[in-house]
N, C-alpha and C. Protein backbone atom coordinates (compact mmCIF):
# COMPACT_ATOMS: atom_id res chain seq x y z
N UNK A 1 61.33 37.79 -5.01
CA UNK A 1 62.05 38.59 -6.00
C UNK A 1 62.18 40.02 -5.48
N UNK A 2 63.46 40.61 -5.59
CA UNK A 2 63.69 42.24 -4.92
C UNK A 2 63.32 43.01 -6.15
N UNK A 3 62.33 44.15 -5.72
CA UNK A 3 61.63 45.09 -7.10
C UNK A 3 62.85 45.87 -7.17
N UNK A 4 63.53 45.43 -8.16
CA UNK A 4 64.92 46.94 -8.75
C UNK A 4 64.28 48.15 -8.74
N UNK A 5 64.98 49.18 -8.62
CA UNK A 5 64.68 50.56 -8.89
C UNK A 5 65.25 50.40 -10.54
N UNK A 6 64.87 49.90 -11.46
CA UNK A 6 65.44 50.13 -12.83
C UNK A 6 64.23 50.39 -13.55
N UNK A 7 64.34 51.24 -15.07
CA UNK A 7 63.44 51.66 -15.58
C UNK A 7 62.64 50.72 -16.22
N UNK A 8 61.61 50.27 -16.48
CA UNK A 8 61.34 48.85 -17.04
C UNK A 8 61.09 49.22 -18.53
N UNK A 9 61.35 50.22 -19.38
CA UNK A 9 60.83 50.80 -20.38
C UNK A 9 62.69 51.31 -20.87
N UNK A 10 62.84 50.56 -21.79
CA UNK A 10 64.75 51.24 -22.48
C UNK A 10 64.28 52.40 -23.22
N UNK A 11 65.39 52.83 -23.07
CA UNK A 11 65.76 54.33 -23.15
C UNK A 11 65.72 55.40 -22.25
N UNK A 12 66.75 56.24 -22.47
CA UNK A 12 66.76 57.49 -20.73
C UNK A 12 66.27 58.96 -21.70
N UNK A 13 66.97 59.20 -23.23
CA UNK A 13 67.12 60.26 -23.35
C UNK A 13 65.58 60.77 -23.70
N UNK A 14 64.69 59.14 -24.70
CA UNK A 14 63.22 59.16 -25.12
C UNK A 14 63.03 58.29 -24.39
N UNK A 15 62.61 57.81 -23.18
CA UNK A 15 62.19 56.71 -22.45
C UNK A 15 61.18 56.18 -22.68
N UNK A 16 60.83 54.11 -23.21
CA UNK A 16 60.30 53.84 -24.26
C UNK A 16 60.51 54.06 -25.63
N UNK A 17 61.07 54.99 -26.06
CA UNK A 17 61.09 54.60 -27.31
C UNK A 17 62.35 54.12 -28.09
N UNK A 18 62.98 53.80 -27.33
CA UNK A 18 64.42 52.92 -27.77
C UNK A 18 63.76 51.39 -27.78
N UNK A 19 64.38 51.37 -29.34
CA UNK A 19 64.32 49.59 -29.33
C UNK A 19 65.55 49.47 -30.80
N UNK A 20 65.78 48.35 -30.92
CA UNK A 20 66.40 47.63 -32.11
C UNK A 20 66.80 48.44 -33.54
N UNK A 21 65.81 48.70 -34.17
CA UNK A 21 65.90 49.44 -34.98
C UNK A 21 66.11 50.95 -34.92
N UNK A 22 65.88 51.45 -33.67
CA UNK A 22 65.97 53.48 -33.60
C UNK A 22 67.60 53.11 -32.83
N UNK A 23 67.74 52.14 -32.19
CA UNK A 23 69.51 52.17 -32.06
C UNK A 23 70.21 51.82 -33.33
N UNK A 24 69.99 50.74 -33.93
CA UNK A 24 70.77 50.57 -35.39
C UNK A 24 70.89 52.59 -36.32
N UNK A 25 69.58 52.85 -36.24
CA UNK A 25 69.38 53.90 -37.42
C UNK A 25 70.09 55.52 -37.14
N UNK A 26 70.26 55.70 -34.85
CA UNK A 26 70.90 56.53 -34.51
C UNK A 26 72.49 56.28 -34.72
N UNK A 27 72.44 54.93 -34.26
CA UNK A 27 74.07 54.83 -34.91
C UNK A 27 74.69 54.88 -35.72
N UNK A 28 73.88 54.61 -37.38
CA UNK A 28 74.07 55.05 -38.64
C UNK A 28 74.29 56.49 -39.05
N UNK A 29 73.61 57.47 -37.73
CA UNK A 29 73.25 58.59 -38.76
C UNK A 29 75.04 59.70 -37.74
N UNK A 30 75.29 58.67 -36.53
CA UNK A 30 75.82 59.36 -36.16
C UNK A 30 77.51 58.54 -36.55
N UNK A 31 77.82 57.95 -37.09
CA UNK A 31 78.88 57.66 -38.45
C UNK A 31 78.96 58.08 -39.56
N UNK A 32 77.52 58.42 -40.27
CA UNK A 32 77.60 59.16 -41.64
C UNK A 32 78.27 60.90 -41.25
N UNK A 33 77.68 61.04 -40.02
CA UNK A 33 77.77 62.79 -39.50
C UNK A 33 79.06 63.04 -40.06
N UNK A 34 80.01 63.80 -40.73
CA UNK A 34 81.34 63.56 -40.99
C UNK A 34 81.30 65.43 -40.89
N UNK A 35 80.44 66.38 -40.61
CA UNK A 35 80.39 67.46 -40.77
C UNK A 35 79.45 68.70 -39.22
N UNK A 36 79.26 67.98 -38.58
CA UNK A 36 78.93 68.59 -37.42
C UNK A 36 80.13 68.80 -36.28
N UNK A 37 80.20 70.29 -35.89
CA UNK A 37 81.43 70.55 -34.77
C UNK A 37 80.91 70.06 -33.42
N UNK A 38 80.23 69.48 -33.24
CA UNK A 38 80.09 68.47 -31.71
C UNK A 38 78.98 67.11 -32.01
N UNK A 39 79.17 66.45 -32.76
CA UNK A 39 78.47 65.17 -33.24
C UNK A 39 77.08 64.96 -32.24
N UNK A 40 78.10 65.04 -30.89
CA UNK A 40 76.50 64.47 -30.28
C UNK A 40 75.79 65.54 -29.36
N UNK A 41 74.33 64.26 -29.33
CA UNK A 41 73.17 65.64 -28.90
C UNK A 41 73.59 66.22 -27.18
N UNK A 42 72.41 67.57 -27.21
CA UNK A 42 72.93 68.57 -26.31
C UNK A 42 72.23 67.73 -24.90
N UNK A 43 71.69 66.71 -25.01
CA UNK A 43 71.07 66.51 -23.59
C UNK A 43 71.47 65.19 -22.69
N UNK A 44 71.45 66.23 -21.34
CA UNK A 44 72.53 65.91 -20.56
C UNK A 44 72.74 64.19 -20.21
N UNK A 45 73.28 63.63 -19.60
CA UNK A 45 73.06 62.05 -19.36
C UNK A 45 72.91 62.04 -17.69
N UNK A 46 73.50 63.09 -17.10
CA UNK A 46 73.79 63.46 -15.61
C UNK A 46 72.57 64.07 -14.95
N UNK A 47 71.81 64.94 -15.75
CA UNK A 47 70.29 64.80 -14.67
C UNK A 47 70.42 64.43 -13.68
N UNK A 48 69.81 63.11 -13.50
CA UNK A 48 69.74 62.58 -12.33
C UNK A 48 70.96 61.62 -11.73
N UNK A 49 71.81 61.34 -12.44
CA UNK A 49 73.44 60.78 -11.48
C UNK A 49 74.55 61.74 -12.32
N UNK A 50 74.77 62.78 -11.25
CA UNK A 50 75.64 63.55 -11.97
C UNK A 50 76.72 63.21 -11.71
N UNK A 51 77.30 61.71 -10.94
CA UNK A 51 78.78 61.44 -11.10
C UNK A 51 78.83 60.30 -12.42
N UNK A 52 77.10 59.82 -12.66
CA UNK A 52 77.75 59.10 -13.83
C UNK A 52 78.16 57.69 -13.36
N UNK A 53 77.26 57.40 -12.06
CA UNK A 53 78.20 55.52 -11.67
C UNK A 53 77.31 54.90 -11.47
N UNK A 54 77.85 53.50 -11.83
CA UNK A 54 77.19 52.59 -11.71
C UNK A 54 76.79 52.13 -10.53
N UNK A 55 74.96 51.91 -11.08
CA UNK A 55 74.41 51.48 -9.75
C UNK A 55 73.64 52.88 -9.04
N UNK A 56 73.90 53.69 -9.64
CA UNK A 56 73.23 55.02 -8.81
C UNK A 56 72.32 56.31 -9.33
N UNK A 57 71.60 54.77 -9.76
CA UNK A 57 70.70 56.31 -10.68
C UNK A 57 70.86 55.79 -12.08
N UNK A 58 69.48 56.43 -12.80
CA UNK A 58 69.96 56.63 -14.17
C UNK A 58 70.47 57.12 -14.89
N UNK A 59 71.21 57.13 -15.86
CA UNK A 59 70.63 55.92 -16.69
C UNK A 59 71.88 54.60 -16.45
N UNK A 60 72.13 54.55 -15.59
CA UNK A 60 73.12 53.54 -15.07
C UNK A 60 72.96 52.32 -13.94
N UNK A 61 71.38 52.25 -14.16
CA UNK A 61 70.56 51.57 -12.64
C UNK A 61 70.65 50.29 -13.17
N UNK A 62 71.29 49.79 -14.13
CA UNK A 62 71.11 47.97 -14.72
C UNK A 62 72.11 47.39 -14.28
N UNK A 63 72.47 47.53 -13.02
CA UNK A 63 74.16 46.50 -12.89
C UNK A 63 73.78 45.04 -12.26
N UNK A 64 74.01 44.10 -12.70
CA UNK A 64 73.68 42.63 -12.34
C UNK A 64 74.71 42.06 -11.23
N UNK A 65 74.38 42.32 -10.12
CA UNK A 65 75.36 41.73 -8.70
C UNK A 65 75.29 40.58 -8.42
N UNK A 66 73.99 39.78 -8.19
CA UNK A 66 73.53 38.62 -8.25
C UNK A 66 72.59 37.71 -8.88
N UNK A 67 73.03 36.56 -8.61
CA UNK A 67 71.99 35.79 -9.36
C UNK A 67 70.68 36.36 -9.34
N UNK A 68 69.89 36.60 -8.54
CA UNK A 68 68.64 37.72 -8.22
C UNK A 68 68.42 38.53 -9.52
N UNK A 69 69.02 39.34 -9.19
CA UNK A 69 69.48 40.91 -10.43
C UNK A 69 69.05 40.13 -11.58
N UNK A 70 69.70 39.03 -12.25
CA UNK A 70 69.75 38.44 -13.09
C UNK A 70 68.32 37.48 -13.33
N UNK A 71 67.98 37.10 -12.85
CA UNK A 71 66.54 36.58 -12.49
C UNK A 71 65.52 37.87 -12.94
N UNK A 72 65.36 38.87 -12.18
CA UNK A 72 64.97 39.97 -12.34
C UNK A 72 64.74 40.65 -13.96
N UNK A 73 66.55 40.85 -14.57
CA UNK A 73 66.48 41.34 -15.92
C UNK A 73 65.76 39.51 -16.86
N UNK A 74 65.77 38.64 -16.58
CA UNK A 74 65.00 37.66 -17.51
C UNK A 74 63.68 37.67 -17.65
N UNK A 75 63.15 38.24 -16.31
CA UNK A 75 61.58 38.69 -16.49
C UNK A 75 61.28 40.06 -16.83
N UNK A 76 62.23 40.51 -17.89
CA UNK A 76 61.91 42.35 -18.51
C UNK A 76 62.55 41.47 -19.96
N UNK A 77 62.57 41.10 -20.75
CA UNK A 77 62.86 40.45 -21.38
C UNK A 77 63.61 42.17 -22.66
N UNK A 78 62.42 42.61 -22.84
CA UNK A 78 62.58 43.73 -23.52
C UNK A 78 63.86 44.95 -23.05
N UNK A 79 64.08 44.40 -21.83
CA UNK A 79 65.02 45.62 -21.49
C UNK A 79 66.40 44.81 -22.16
N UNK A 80 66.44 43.61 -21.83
CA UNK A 80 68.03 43.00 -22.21
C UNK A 80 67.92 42.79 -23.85
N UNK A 81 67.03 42.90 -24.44
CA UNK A 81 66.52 43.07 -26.63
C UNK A 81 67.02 44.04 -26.68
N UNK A 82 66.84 45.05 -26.19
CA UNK A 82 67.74 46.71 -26.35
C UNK A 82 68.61 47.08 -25.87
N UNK A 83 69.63 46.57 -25.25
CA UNK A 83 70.61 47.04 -24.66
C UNK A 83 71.85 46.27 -25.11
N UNK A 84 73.12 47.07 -23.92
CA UNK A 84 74.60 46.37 -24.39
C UNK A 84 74.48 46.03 -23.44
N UNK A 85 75.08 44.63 -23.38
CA UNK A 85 75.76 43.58 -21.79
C UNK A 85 76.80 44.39 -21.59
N UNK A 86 77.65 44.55 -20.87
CA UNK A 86 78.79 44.97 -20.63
C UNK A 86 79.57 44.03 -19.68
N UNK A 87 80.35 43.38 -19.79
CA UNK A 87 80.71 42.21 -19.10
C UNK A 87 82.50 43.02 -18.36
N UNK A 88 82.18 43.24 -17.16
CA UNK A 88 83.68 44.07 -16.43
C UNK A 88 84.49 43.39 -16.04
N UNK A 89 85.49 42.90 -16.26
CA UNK A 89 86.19 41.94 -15.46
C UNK A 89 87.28 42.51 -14.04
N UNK A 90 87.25 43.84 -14.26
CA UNK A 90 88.14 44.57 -13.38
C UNK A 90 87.42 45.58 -12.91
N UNK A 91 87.71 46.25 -11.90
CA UNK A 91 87.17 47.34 -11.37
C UNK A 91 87.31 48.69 -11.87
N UNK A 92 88.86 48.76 -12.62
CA UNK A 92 88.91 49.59 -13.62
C UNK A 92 90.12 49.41 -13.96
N UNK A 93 90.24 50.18 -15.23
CA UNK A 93 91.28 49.85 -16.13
C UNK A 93 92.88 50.55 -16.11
N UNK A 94 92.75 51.36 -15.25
CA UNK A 94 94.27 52.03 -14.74
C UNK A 94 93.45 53.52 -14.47
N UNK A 95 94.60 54.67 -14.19
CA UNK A 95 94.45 55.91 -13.68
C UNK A 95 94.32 56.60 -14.73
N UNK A 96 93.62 58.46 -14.49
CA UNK A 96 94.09 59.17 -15.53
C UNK A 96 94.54 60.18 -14.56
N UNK A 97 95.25 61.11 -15.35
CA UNK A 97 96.25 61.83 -14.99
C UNK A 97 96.06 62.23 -13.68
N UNK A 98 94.18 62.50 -12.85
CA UNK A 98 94.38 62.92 -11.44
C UNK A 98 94.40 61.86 -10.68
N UNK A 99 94.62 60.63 -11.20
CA UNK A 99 94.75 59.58 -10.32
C UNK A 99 93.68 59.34 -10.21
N UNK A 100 92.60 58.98 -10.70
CA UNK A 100 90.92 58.78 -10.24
C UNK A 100 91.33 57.58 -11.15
N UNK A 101 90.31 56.47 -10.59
CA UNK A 101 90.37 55.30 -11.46
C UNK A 101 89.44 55.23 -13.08
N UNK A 102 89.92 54.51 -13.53
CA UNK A 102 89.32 54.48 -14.35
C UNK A 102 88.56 53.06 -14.95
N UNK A 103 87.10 53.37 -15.37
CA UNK A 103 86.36 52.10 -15.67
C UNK A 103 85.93 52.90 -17.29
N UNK A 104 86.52 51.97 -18.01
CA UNK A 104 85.98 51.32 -19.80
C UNK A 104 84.89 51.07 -19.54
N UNK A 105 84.02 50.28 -19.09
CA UNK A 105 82.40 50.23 -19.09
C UNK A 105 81.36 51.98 -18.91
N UNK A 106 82.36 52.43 -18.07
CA UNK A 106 81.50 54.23 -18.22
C UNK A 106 81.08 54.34 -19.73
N UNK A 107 82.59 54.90 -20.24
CA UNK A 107 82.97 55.17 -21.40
C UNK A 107 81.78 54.61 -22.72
N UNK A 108 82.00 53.73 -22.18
CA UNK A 108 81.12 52.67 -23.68
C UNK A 108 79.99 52.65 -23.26
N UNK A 109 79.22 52.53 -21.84
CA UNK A 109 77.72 53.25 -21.85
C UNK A 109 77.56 54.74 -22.23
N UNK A 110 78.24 55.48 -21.65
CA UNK A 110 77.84 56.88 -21.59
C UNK A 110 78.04 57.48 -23.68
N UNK A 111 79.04 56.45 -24.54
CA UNK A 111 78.94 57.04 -25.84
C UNK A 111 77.69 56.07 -26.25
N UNK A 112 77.01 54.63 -26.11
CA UNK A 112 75.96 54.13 -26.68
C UNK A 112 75.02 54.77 -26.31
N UNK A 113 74.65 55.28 -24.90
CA UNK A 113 73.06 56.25 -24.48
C UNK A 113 73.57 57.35 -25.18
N UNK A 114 74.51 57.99 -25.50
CA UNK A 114 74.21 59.62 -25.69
C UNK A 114 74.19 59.56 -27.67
N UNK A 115 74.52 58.56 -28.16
CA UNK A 115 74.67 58.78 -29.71
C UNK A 115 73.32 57.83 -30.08
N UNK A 116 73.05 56.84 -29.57
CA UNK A 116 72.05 55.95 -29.95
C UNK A 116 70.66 55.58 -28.85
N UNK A 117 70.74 55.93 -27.82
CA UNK A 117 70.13 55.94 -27.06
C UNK A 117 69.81 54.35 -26.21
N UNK A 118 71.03 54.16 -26.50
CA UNK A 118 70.94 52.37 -26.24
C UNK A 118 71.28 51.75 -24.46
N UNK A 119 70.58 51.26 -23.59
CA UNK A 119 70.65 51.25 -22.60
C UNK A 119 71.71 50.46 -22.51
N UNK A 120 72.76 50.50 -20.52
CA UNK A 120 74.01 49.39 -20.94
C UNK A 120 72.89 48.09 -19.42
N UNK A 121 73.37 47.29 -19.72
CA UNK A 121 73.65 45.98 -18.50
C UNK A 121 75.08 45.69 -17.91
N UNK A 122 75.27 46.30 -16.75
CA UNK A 122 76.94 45.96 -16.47
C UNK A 122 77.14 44.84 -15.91
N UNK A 123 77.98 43.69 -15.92
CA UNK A 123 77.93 42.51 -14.86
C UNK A 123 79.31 43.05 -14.58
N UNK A 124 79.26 43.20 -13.19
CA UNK A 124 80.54 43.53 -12.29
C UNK A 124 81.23 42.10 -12.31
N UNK A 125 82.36 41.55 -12.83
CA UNK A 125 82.33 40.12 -12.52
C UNK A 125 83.40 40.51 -11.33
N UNK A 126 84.13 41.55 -11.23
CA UNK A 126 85.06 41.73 -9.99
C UNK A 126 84.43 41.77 -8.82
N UNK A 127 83.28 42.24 -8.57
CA UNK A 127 82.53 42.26 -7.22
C UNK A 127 81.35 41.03 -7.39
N UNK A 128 81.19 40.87 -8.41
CA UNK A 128 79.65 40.05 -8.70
C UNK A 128 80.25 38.50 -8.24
N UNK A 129 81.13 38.38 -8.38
CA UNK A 129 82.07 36.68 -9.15
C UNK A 129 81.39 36.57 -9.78
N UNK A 130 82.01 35.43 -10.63
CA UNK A 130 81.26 34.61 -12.07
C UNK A 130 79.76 34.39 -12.23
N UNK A 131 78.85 34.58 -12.49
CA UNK A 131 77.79 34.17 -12.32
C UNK A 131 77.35 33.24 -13.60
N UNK A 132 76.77 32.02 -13.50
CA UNK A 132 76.46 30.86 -14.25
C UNK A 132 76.15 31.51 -15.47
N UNK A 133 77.63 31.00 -16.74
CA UNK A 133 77.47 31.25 -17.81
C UNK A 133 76.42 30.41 -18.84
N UNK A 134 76.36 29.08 -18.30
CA UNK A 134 75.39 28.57 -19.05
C UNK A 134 74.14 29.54 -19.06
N UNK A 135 73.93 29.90 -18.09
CA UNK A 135 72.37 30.64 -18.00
C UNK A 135 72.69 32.28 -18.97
N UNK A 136 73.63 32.44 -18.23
CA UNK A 136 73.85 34.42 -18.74
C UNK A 136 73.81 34.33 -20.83
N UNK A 137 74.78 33.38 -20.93
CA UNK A 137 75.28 33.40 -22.40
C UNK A 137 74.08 33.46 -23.34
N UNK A 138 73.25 32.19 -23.06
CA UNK A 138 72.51 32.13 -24.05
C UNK A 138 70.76 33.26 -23.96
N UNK A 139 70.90 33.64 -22.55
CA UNK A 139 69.79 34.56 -22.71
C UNK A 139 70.42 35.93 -23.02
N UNK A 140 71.40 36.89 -23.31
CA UNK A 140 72.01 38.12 -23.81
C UNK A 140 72.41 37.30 -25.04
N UNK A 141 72.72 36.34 -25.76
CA UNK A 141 73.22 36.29 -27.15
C UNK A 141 71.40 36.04 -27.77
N UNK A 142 71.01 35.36 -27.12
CA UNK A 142 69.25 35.13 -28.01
C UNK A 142 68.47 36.01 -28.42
N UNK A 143 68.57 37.26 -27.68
CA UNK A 143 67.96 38.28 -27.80
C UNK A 143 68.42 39.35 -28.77
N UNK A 144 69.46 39.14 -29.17
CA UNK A 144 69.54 40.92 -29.57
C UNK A 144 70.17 41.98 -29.20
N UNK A 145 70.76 41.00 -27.82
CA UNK A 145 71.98 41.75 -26.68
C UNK A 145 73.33 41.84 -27.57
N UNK A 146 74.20 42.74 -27.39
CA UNK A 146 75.63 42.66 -27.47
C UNK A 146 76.08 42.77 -26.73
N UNK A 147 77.17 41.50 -26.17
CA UNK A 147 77.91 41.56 -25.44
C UNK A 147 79.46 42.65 -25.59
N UNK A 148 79.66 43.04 -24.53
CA UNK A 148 80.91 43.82 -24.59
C UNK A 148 82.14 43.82 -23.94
């Protein structure tokens, strides 16, 4: 088995103390917010990967390439109970205006860690290929995972 560099403890912003219920209750409080001029909190997500990509650092170190990877997150059981799957099917989703590509999986990790503190799981399926859904499906739906 290859030892990931991933955090074995969810959460980046309180590390450890993200689980189930403090993501449900941050996400509640940050939908009721209907009156704050910048909703979310002041601390940073870029620390330590200040481009923000997957695979390079946290809080973005969960990307599942191979069967391995995947092997790996089944024996942290607790990390895939707290988190979003993020299932990519493309490398990214078109350009923005400077022509830099663009990936929807950023987006939707970088607003679940910074409002709820909720770790992501990316499966690259464009670089990864398919990896055995019988196995993937029912261990991210059993747990507590949302798929995305």
């Amino acid at each position: 088995m290859i030892a990931l560099d991933w955090r074995l403890k969810p959460g980046y912003l309180n590390e450890g103390c993200s689980d189930f219920e403090s993501v449900h209750i941050l996400l509640g409080y940050f939908i009721a917010n209907r009156h704050s001029p910048t909703p979310l909190p002041n601390k940073s997500l870029l620390t330590e990967n200040q481009a923000f990509e997957w695979g390079k650092g946290k809080p973005l170190e969960k990307v599942i390439n191979c069967q391995s990877d995947f092997e790996f997150l089944m024996q942290h059981p607790r990390l895939f109970r707290n988190a979003i799957a993020i299932i990519e099917p493309w490398e990214h989703v078109g350009y923005n205006p400077l022509g830099e590509h663009v990936r929807a999986s950023l987006n939707v990790a970088y607003i679940a860690q910074t409002i709820a503190d909720c770790d992501s799981i990316l499966f690259p399926l464009w670089s990864s290929g398919l990896l055995d859904p019988e196995t993937i499906i029912p261990v991210e739906t059993s747990h507590g995972a949302s798929l995305l």
